[in-house]
PDB file of N, CA and C in Angstrom:
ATOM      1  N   UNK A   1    -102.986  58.390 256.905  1.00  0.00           N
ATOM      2  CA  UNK A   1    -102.764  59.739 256.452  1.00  0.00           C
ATOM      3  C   UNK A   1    -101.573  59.743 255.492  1.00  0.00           C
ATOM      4  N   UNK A   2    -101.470  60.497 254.064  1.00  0.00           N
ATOM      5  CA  UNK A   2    -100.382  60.522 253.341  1.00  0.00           C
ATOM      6  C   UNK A   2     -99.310  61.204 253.825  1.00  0.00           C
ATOM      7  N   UNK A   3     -98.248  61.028 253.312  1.00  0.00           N
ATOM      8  CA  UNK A   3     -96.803  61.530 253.473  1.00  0.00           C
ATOM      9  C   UNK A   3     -96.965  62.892 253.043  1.00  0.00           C
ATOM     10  N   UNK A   4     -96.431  63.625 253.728  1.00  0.00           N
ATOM     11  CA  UNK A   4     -96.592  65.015 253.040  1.00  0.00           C
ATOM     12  C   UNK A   4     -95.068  65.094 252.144  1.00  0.00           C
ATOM     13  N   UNK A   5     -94.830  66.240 250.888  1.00  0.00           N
ATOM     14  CA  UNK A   5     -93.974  65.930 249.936  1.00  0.00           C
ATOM     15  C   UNK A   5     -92.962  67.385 250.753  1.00  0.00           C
ATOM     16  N   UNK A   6     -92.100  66.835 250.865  1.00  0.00           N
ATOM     17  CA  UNK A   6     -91.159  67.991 251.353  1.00  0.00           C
ATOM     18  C   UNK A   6     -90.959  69.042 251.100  1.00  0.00           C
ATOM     19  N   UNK A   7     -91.227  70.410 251.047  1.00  0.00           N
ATOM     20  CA  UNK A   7     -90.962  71.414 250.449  1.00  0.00           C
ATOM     21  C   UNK A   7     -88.991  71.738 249.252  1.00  0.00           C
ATOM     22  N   UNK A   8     -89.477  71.954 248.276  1.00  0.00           N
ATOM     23  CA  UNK A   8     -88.308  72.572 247.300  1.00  0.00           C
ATOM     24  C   UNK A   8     -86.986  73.121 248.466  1.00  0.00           C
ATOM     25  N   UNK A   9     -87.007  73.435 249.422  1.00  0.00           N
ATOM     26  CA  UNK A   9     -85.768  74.111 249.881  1.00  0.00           C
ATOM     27  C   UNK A   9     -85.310  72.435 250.958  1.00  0.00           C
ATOM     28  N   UNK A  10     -85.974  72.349 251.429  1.00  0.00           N
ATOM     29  CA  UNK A  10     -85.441  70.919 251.983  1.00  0.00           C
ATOM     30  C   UNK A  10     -85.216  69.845 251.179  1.00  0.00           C
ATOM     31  N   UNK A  11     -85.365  69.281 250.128  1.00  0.00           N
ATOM     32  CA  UNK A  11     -85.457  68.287 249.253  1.00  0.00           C
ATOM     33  C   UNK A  11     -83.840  69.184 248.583  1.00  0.00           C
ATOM     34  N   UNK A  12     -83.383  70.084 248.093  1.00  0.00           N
ATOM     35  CA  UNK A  12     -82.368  70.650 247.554  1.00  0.00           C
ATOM     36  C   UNK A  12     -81.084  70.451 248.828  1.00  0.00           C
ATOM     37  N   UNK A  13     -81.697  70.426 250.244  1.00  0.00           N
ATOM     38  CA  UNK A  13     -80.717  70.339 251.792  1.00  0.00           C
ATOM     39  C   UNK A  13     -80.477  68.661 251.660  1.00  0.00           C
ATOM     40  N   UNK A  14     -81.586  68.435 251.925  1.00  0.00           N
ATOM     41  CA  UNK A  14     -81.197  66.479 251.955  1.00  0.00           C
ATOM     42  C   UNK A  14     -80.018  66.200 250.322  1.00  0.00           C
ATOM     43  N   UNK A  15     -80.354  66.730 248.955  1.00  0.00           N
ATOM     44  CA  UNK A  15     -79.058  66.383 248.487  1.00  0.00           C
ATOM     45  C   UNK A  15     -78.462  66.722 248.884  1.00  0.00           C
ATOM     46  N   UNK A  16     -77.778  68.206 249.168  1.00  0.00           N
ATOM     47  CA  UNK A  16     -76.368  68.795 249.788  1.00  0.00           C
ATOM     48  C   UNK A  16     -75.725  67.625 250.550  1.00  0.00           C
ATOM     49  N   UNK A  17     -77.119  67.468 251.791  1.00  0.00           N
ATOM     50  CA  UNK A  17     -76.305  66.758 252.767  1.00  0.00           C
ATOM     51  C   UNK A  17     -75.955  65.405 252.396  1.00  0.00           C
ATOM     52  N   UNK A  18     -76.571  64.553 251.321  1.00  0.00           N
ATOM     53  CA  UNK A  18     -76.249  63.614 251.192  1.00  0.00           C
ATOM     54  C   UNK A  18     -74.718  63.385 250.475  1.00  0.00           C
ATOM     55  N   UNK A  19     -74.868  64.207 249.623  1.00  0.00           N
ATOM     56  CA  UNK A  19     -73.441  64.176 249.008  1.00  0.00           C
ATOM     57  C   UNK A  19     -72.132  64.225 249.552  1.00  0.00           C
ATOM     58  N   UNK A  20     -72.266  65.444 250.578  1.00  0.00           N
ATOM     59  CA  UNK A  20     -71.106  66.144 251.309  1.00  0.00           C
ATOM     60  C   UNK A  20     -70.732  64.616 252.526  1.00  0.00           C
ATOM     61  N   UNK A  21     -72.228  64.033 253.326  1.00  0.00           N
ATOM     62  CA  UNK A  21     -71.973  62.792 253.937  1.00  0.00           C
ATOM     63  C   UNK A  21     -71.312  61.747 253.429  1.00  0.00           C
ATOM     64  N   UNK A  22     -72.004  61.516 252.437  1.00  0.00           N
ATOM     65  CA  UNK A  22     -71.536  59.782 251.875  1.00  0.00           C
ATOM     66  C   UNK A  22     -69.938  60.020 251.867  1.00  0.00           C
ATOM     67  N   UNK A  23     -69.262  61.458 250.967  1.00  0.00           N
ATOM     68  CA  UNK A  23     -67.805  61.577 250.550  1.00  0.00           C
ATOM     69  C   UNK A  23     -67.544  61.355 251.884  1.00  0.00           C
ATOM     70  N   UNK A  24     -67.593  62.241 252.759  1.00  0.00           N
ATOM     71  CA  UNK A  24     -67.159  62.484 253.992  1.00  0.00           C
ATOM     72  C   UNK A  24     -66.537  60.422 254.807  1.00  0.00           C
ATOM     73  N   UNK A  25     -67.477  60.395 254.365  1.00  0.00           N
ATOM     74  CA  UNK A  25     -67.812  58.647 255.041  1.00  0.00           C
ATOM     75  C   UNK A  25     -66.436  57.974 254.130  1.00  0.00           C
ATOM     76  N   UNK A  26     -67.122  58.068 253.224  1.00  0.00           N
ATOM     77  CA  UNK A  26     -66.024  57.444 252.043  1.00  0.00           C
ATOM     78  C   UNK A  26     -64.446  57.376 252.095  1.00  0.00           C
ATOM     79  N   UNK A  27     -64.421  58.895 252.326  1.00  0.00           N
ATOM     80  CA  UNK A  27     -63.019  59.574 252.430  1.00  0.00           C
ATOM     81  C   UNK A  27     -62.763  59.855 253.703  1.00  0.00           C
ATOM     82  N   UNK A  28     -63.313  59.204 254.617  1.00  0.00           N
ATOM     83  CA  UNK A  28     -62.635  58.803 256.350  1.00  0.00           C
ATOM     84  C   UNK A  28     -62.425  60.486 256.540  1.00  0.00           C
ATOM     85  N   UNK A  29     -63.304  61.762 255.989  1.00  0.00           N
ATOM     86  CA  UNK A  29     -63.056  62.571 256.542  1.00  0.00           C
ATOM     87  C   UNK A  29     -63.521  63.229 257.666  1.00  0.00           C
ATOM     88  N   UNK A  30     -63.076  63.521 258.752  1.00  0.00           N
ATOM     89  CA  UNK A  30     -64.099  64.186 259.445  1.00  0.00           C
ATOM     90  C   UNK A  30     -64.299  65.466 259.922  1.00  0.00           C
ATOM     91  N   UNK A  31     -65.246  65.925 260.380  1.00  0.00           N
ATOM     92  CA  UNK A  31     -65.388  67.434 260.570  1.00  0.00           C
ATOM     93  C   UNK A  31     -64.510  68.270 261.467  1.00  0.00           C
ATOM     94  N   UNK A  32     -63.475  67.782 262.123  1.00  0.00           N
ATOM     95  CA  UNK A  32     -62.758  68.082 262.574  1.00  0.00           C
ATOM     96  C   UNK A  32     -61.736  69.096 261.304  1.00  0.00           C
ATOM     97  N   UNK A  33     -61.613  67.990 260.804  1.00  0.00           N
ATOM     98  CA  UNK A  33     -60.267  67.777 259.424  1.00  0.00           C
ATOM     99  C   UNK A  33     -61.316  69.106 258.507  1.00  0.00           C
ATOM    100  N   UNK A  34     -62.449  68.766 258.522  1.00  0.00           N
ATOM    101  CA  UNK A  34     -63.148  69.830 257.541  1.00  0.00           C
ATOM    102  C   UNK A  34     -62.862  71.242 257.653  1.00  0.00           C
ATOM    103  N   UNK A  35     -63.154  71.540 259.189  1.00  0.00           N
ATOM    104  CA  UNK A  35     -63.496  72.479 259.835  1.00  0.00           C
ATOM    105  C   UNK A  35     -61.807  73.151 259.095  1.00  0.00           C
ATOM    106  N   UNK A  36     -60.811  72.423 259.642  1.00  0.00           N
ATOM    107  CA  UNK A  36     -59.372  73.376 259.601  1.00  0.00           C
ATOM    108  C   UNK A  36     -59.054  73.442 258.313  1.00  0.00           C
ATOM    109  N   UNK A  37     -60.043  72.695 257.523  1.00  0.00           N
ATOM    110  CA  UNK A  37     -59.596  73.132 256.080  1.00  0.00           C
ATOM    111  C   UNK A  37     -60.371  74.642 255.593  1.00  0.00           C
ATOM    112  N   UNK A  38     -61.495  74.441 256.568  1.00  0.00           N
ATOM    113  CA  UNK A  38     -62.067  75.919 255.701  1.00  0.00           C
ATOM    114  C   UNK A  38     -62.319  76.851 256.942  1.00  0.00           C
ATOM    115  N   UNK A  39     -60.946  76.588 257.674  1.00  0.00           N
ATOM    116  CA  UNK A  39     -60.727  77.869 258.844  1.00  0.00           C
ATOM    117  C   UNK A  39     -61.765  78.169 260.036  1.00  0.00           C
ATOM    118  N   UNK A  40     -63.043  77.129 260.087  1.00  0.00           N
ATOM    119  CA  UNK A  40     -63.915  77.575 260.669  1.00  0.00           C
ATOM    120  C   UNK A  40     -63.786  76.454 262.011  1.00  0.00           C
ATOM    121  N   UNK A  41     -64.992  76.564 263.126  1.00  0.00           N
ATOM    122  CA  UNK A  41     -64.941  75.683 264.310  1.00  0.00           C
ATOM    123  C   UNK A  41     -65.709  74.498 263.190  1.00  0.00           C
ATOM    124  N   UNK A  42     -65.657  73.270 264.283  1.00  0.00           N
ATOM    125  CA  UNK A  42     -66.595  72.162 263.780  1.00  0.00           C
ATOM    126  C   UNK A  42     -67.705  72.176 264.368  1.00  0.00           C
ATOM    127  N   UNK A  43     -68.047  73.023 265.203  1.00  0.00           N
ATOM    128  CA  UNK A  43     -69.854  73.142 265.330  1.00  0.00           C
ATOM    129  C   UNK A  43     -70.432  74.133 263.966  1.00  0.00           C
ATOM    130  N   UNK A  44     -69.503  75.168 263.470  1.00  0.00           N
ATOM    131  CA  UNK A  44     -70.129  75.939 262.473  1.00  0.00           C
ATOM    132  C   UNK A  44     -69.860  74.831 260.983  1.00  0.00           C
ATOM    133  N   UNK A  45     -69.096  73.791 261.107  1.00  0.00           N
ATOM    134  CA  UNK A  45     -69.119  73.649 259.622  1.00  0.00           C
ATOM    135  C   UNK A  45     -70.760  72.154 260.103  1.00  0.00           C
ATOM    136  N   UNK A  46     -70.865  72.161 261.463  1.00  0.00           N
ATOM    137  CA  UNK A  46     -71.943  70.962 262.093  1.00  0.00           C
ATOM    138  C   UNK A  46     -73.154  71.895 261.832  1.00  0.00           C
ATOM    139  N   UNK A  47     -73.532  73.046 262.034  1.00  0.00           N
ATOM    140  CA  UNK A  47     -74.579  73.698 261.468  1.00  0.00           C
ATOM    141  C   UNK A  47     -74.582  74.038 259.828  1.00  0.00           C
ATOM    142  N   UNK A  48     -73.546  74.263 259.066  1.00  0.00           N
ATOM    143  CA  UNK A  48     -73.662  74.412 257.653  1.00  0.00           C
ATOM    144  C   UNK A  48     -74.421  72.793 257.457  1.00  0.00           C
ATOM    145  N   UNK A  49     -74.035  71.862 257.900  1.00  0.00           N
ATOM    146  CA  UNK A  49     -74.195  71.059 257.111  1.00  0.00           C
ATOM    147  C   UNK A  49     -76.181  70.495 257.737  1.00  0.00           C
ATOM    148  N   UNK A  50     -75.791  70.975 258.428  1.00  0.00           N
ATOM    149  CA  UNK A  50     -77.668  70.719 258.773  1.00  0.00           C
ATOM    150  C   UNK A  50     -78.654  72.070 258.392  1.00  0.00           C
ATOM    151  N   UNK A  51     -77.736  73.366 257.777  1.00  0.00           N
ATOM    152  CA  UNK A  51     -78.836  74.248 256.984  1.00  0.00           C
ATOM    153  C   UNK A  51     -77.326  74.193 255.936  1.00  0.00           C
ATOM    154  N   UNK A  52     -77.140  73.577 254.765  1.00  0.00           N
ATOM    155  CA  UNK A  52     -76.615  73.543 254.133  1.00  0.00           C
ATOM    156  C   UNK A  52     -76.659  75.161 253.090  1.00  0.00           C
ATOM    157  N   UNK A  53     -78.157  75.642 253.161  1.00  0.00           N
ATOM    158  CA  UNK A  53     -78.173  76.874 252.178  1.00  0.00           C
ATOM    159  C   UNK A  53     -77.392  78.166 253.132  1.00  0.00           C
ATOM    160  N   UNK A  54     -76.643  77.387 254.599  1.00  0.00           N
ATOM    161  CA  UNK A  54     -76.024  78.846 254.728  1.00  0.00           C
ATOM    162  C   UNK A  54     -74.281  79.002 254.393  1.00  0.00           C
ATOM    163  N   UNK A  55     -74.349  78.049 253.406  1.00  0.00           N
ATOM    164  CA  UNK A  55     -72.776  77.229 252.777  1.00  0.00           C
ATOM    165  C   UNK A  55     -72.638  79.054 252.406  1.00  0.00           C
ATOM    166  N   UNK A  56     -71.336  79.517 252.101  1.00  0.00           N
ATOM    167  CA  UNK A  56     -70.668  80.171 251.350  1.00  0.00           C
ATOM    168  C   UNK A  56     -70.255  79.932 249.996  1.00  0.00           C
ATOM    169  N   UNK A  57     -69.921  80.282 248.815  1.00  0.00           N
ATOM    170  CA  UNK A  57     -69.161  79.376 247.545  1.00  0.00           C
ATOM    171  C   UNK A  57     -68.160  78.947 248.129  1.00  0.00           C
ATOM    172  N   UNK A  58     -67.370  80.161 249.035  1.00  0.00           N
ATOM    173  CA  UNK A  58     -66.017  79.637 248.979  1.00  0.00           C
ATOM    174  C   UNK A  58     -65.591  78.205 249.671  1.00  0.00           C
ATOM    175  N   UNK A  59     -66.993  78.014 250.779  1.00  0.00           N
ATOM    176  CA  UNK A  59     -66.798  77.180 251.835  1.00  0.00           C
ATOM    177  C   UNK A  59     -67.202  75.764 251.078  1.00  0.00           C
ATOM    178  N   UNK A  60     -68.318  76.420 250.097  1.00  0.00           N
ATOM    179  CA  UNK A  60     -68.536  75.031 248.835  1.00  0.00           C
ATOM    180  C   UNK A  60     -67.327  74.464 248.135  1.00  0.00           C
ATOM    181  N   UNK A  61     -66.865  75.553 247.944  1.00  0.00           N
ATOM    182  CA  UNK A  61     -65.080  75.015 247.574  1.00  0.00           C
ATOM    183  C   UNK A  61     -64.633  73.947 247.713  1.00  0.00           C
ATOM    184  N   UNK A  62     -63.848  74.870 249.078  1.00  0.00           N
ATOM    185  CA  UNK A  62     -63.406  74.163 250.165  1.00  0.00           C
ATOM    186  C   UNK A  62     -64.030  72.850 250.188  1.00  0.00           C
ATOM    187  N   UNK A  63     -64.965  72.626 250.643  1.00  0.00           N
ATOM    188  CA  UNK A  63     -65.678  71.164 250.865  1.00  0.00           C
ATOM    189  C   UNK A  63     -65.422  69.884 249.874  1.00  0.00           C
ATOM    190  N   UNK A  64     -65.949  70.843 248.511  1.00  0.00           N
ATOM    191  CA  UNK A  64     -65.803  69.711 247.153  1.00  0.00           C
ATOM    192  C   UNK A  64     -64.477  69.671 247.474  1.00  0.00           C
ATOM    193  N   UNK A  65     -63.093  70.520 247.494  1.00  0.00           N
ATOM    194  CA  UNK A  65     -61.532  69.635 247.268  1.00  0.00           C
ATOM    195  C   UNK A  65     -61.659  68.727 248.083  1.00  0.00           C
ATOM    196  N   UNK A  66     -61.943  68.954 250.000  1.00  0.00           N
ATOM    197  CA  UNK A  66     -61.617  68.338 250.719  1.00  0.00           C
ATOM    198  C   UNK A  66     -62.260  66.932 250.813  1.00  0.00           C
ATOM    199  N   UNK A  67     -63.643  66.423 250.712  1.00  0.00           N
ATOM    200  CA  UNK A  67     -64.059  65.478 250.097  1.00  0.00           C
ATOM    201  C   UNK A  67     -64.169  65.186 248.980  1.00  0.00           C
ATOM    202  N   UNK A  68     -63.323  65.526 248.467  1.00  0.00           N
ATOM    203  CA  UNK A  68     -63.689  64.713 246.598  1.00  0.00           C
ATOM    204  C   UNK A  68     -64.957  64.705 246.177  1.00  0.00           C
ATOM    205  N   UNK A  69     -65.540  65.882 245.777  1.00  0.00           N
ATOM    206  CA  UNK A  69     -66.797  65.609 245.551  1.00  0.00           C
ATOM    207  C   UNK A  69     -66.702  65.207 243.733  1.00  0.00           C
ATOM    208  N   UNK A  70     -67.774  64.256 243.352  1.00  0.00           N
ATOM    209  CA  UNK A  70     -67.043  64.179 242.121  1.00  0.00           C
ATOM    210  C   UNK A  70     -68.021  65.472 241.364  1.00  0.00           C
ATOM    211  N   UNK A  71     -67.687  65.536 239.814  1.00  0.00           N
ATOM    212  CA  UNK A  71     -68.522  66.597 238.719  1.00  0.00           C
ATOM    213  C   UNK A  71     -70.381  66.130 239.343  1.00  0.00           C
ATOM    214  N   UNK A  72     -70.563  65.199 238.762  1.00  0.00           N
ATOM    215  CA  UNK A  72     -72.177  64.583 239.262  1.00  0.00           C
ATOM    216  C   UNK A  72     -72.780  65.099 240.049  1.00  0.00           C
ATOM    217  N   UNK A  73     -72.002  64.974 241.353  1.00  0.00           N
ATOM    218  CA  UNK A  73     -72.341  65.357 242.576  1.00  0.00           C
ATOM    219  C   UNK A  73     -72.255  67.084 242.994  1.00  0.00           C
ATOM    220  N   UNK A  74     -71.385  67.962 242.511  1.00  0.00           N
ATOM    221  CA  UNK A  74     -71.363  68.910 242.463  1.00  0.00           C
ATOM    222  C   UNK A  74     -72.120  69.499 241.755  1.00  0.00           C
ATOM    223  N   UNK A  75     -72.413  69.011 240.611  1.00  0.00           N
ATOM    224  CA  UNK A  75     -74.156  70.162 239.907  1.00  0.00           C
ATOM    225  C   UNK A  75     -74.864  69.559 240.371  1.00  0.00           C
ATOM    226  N   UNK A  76     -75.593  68.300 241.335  1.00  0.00           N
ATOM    227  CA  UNK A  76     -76.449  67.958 241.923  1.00  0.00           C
ATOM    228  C   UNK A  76     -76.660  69.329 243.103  1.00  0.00           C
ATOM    229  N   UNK A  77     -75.300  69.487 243.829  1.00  0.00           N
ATOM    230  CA  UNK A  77     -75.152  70.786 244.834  1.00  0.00           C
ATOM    231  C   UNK A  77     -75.966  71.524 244.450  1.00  0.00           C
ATOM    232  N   UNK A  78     -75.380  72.127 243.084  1.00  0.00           N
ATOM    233  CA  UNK A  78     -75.621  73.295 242.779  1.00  0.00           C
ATOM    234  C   UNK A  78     -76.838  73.328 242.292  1.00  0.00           C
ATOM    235  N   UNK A  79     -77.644  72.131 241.274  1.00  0.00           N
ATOM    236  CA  UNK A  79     -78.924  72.203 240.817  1.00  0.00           C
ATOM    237  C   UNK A  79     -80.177  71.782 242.003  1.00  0.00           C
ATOM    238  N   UNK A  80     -79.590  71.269 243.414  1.00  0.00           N
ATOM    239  CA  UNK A  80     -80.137  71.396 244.608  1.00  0.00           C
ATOM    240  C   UNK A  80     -81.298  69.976 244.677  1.00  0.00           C
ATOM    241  N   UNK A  81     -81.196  69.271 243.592  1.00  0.00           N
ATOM    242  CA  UNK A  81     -81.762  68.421 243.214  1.00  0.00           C
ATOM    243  C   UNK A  81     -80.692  66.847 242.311  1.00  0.00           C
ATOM    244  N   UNK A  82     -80.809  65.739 242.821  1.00  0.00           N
ATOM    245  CA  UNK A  82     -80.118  64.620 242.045  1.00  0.00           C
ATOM    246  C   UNK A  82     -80.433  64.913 240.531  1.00  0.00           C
ATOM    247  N   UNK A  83     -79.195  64.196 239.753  1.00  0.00           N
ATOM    248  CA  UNK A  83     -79.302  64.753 238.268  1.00  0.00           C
ATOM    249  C   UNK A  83     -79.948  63.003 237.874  1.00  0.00           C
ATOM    250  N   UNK A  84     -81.030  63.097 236.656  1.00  0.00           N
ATOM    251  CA  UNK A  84     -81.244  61.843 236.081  1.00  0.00           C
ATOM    252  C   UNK A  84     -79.890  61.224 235.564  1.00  0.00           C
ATOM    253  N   UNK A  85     -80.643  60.052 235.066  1.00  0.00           N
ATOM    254  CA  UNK A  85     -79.383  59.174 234.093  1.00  0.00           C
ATOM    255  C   UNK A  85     -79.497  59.881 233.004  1.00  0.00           C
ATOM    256  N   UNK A  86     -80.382  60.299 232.518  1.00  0.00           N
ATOM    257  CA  UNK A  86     -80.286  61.187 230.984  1.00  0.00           C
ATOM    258  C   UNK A  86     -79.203  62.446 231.370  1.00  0.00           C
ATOM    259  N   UNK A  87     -79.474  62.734 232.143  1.00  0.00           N
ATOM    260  CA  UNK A  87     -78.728  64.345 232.314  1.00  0.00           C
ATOM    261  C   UNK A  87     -77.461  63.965 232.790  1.00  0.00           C
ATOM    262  N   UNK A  88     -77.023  62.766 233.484  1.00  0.00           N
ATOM    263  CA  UNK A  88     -75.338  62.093 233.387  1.00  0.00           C
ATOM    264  C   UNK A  88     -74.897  61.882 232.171  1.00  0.00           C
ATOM    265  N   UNK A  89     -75.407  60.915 231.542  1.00  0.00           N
ATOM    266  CA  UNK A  89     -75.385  60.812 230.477  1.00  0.00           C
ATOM    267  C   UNK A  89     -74.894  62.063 229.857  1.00  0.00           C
ATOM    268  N   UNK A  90     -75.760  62.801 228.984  1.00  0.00           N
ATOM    269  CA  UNK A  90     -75.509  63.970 228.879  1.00  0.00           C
ATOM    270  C   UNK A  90     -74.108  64.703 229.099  1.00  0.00           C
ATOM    271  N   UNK A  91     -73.528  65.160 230.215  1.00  0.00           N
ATOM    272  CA  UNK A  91     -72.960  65.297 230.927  1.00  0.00           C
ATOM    273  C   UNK A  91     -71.202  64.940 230.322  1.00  0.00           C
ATOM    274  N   UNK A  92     -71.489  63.584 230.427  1.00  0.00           N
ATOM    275  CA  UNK A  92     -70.384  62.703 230.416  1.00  0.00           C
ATOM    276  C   UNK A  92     -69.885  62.686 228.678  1.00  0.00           C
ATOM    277  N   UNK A  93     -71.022  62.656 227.746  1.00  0.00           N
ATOM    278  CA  UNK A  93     -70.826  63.024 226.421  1.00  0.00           C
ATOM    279  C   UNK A  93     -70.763  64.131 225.747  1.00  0.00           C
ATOM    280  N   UNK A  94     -70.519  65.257 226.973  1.00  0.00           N
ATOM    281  CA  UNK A  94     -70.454  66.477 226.070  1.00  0.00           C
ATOM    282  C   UNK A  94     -69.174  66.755 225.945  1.00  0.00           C
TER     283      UNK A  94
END
């Protein structure tokens, strides 16, 4: 039986979450440390990050300073989808 193709709102969640993880990993941060940066418990910033579309901007903020999210990765957020090499590209030469 084929793979079924993920629906547009989950495929836009798996980037969020991938991004916000890997930094997180990267930058030895953890949700503890997250949580008191953007005032909230760490079960609510543990549910943002498993329905990522119930992020706030401000809490998007928050997140990108506290993990370093880099430019790339942040319009990936926001375009809810990974950016090509053309559109880095792009990007990087404008």
């Amino acid at each position: 039986m084929p793979r079924l193709k993920p629906n547009p709102t989950e495929e836009a969640s798996r980037v969020v979450r991938s991004c916000i993880a890997s930094n997180m990993e990267l930058y030895a941060v953890s949700e503890e440390l997250l949580a008191a940066k953007m005032g909230k418990t760490a079960k609510t910033v543990q549910n943002r990050r498993d329905r990522p579309e119930n992020f706030t901007l401000g809490e998007l903020w928050t997140v990108a300073k506290t993990v370093k999210l880099t430019p790339v990765q942040a319009a990936s957020i926001v375009l809810g989808r990974p950016l090509t090499s053309k559109e880095v590209k792009e990007f990087i030469l404008m």
